[in-house]
N, C-alpha and C. Protein backbone atom coordinates (compact mmCIF):
# COMPACT_ATOMS: atom_id res chain seq x y z
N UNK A 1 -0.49 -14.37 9.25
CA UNK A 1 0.13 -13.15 9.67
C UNK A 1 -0.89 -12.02 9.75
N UNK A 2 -2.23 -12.22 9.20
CA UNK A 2 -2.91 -11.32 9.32
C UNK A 2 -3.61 -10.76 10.52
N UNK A 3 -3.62 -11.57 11.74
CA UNK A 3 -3.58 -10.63 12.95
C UNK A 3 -2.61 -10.59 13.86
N UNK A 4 -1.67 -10.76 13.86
CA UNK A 4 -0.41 -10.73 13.87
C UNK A 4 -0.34 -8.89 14.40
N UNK A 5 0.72 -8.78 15.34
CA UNK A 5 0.53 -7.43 15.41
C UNK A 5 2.05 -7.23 15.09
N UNK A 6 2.50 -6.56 14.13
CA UNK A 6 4.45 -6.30 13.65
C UNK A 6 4.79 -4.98 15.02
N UNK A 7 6.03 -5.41 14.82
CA UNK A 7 6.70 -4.10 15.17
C UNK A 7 7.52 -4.10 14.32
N UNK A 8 7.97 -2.55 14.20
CA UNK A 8 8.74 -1.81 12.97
C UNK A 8 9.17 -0.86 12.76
N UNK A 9 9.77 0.05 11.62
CA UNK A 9 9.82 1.47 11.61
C UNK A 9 8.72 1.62 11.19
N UNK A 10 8.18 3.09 11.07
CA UNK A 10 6.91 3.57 10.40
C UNK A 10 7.51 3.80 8.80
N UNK A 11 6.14 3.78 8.16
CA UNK A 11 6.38 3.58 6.73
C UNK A 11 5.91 4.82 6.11
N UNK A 12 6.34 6.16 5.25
CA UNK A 12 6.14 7.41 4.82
C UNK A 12 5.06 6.90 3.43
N UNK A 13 3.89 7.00 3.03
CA UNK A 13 3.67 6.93 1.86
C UNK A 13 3.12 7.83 0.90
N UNK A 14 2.86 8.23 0.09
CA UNK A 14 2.61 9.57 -0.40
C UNK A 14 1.65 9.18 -1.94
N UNK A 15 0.58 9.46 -2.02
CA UNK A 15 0.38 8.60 -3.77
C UNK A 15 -1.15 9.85 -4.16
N UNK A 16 -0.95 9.51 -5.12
CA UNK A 16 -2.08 10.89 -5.89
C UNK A 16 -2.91 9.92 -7.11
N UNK A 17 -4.16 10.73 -6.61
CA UNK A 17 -5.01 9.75 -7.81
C UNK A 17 -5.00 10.53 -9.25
N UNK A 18 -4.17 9.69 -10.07
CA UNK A 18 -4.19 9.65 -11.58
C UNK A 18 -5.34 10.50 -12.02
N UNK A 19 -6.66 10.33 -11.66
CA UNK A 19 -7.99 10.87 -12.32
C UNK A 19 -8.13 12.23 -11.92
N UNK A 20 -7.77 12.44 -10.23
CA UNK A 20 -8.48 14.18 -10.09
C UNK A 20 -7.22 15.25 -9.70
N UNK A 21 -5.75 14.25 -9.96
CA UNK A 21 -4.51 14.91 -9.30
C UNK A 21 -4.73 15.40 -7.78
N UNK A 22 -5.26 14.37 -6.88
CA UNK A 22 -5.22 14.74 -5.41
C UNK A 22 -4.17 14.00 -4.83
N UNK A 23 -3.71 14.57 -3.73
CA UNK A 23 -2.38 13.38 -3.43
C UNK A 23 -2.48 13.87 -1.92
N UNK A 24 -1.75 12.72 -1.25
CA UNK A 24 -2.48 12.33 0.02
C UNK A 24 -1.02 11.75 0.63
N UNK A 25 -1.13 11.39 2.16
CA UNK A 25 -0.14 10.94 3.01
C UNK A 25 -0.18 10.21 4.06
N UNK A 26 0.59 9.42 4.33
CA UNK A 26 0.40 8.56 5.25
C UNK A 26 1.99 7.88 5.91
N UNK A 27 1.65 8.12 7.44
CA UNK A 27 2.83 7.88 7.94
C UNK A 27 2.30 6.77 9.13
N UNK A 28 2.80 5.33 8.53
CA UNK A 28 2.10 4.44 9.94
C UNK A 28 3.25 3.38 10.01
N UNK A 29 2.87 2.12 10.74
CA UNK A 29 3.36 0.77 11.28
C UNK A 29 2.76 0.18 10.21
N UNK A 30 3.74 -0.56 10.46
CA UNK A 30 3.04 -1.97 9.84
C UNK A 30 2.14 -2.76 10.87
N UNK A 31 1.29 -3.88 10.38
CA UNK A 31 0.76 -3.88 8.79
C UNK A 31 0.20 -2.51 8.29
N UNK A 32 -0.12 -2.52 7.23
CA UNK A 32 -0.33 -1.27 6.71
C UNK A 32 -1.71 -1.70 5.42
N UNK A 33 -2.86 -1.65 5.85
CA UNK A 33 -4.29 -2.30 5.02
C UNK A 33 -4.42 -0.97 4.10
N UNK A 34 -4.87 -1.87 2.84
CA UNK A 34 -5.28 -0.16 1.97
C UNK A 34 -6.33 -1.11 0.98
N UNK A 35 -7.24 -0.43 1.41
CA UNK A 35 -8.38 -0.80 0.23
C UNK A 35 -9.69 0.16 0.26
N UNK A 36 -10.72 -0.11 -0.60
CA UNK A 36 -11.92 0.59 -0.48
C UNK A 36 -12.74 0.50 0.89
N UNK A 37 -12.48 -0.39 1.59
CA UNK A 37 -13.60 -0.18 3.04
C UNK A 37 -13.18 0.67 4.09
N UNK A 38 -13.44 1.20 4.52
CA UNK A 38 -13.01 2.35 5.50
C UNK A 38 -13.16 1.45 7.06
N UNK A 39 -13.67 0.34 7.10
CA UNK A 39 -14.11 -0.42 8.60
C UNK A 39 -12.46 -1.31 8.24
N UNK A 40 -12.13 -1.48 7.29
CA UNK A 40 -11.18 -2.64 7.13
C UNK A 40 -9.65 -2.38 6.87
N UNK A 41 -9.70 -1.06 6.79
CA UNK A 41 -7.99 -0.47 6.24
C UNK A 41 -8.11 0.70 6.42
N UNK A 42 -6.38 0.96 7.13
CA UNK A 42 -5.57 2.28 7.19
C UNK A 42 -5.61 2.91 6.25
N UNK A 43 -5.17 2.68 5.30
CA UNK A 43 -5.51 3.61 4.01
C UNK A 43 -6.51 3.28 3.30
N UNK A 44 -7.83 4.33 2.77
CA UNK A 44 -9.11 3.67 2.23
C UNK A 44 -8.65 4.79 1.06
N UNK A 45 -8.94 4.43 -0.05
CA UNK A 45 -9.21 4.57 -1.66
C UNK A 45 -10.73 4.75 -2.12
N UNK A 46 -11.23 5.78 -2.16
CA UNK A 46 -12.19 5.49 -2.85
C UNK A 46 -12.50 5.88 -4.54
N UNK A 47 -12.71 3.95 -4.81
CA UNK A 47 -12.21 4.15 -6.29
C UNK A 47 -12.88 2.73 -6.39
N UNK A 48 -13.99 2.68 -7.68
CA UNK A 48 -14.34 0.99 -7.82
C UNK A 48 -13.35 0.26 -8.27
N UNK A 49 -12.47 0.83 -9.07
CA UNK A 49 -11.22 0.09 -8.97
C UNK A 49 -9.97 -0.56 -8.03
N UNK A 50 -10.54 -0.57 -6.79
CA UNK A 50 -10.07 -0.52 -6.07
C UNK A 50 -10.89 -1.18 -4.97
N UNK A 51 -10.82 -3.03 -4.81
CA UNK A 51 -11.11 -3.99 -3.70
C UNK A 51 -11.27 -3.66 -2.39
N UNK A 52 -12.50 -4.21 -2.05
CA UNK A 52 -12.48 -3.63 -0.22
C UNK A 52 -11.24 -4.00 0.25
N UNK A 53 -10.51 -4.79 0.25
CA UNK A 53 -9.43 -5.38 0.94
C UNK A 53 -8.31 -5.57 -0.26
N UNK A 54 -8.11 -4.77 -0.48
CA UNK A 54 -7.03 -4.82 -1.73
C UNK A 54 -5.45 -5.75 -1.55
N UNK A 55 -4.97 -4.23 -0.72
CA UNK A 55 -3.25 -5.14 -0.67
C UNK A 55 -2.76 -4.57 0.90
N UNK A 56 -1.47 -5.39 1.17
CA UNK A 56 -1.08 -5.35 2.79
C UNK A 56 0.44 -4.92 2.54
N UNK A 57 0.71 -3.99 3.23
CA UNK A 57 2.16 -3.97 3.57
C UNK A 57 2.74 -4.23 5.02
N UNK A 58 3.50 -5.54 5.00
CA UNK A 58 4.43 -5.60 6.35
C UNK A 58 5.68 -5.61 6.29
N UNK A 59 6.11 -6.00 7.36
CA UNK A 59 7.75 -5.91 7.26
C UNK A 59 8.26 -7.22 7.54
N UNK A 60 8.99 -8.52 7.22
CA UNK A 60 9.34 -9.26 7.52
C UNK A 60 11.02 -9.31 7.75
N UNK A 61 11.37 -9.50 9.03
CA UNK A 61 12.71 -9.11 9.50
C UNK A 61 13.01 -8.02 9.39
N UNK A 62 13.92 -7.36 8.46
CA UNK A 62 13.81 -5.96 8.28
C UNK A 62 13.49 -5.75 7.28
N UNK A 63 12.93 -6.53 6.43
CA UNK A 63 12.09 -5.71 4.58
C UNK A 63 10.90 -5.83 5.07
N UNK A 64 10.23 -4.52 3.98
CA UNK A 64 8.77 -4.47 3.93
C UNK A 64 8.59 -5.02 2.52
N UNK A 65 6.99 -5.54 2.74
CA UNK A 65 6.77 -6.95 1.52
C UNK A 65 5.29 -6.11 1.25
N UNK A 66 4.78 -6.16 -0.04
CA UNK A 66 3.58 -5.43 -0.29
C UNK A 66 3.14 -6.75 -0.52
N UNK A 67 1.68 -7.38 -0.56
CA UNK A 67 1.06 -8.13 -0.54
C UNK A 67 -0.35 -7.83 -1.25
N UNK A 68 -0.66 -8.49 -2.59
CA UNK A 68 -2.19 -8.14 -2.92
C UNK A 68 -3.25 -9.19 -2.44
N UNK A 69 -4.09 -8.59 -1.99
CA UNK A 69 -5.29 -9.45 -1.11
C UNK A 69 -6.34 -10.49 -2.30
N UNK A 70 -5.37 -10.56 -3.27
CA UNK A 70 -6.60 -11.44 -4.13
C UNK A 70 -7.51 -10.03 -4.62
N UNK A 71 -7.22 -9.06 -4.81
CA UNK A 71 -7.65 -8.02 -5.36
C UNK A 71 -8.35 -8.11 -6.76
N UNK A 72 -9.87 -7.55 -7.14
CA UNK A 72 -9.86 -8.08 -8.48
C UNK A 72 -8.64 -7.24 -9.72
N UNK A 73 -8.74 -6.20 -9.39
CA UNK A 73 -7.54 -5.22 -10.36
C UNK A 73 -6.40 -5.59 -10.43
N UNK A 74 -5.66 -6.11 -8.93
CA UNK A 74 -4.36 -6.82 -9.23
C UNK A 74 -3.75 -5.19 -8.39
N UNK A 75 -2.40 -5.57 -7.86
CA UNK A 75 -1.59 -4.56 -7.77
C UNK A 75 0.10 -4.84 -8.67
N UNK A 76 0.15 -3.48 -8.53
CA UNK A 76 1.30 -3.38 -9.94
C UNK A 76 2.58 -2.90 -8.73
N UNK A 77 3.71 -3.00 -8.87
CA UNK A 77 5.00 -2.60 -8.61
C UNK A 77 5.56 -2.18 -10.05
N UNK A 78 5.85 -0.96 -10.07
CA UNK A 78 6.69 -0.34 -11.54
C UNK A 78 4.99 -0.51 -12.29
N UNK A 79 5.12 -1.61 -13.42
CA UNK A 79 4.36 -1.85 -14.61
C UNK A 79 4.41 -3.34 -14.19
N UNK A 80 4.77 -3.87 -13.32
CA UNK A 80 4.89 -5.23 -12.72
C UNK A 80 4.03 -5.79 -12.31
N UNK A 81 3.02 -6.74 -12.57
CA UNK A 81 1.70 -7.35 -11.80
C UNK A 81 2.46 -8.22 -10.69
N UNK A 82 1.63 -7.91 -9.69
CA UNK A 82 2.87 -8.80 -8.80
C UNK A 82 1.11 -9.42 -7.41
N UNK A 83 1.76 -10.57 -7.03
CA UNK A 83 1.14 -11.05 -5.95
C UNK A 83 1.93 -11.02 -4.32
N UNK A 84 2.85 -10.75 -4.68
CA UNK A 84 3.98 -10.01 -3.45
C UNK A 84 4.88 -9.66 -3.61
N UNK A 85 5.49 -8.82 -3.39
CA UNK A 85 6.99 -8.30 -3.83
C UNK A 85 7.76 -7.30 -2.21
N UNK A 86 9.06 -7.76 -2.71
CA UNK A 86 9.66 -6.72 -1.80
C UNK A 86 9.36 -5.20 -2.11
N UNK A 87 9.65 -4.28 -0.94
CA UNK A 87 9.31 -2.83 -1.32
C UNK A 87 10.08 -1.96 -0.62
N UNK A 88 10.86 -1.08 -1.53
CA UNK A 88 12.55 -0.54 -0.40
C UNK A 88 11.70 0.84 -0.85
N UNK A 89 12.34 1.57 0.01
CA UNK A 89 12.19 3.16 -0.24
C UNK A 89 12.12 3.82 -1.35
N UNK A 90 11.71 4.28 -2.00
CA UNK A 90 11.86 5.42 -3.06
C UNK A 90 11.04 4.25 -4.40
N UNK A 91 10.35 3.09 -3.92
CA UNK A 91 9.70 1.73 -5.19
C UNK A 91 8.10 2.74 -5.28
N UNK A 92 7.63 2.84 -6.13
CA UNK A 92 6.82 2.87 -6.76
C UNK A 92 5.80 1.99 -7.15
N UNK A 93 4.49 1.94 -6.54
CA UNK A 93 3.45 0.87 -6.93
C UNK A 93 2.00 1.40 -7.23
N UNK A 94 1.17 0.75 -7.63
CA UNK A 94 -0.09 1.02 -8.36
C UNK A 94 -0.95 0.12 -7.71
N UNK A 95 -2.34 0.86 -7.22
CA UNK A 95 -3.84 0.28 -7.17
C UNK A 95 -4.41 1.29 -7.53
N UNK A 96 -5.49 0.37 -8.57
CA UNK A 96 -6.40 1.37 -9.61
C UNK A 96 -5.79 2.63 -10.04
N UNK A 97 -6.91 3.33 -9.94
CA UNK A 97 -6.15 5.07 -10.26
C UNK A 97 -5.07 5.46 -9.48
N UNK A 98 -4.52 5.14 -8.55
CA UNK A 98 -3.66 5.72 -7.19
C UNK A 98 -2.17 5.50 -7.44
N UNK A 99 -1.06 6.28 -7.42
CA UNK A 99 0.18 5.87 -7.32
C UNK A 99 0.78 5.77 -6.37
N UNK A 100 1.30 5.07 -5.97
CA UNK A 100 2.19 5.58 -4.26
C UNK A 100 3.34 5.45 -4.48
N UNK A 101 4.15 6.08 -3.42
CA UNK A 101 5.54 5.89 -3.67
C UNK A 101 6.27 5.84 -2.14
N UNK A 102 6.84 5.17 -1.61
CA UNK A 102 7.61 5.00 -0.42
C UNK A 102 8.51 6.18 -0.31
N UNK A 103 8.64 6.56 1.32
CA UNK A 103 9.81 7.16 1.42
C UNK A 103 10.26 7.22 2.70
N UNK A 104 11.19 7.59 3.49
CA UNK A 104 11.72 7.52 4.89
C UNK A 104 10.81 8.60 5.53
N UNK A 105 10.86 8.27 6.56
CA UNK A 105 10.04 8.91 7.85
C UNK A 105 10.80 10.07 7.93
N UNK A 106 12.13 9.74 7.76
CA UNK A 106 12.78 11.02 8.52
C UNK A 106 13.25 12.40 6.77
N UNK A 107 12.53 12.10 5.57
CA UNK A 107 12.79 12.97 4.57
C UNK A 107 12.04 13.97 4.44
């Protein structure tokens, strides 16, 4: 699925780094790449905690599925280590320092 091109709604995300309280935004399609390389993902992190190719969000049918890329840190849902999980609006997840949190396009 990874070159795969989705169609979808766009996805609102919003997350602030734990360490310097900066918080940031992002309104895209799926897939949705977030890691440390800036050549390799929509959303780039810069944070050593934080894998060039960390984690993926797509949408399969109509859910969006967060996906960790074999990340060394791991990504968290809640306090949840997870290797994929569903992800509805208003879910809450963790890479490295960063929190994000989902929300509708149209809020």
């Amino acid at each position: 699925m990874a070159n795969q091109k989705q169609e979808g709604p766009p996805l609102r995300l919003i997350w602030g780094n734990l360490k310097t309280g900066e918080y940031y935004e992002c309104i895209d399609r799926p897939p949705i790449t977030i890691g440390r390389a800036a050549s390799l993902n929509k959303v780039v992190l810069n944070s050593k905690g934080v894998s060039r190719q960390h984690a993926r969000l797509e949408i399969r049918g109509n859910q969006w599925f967060i996906i960790d890329q074999t990340s060394t840190n791991g990504t968290f849902l809640g306090d949840q280590y997870i290797s994929q999980a569903t992800l509805n609006i208003g879910d809450s997840f963790r890479i490295g320092p960063f929190i994000f949190t989902t929300t509708n396009c149209l809020d």
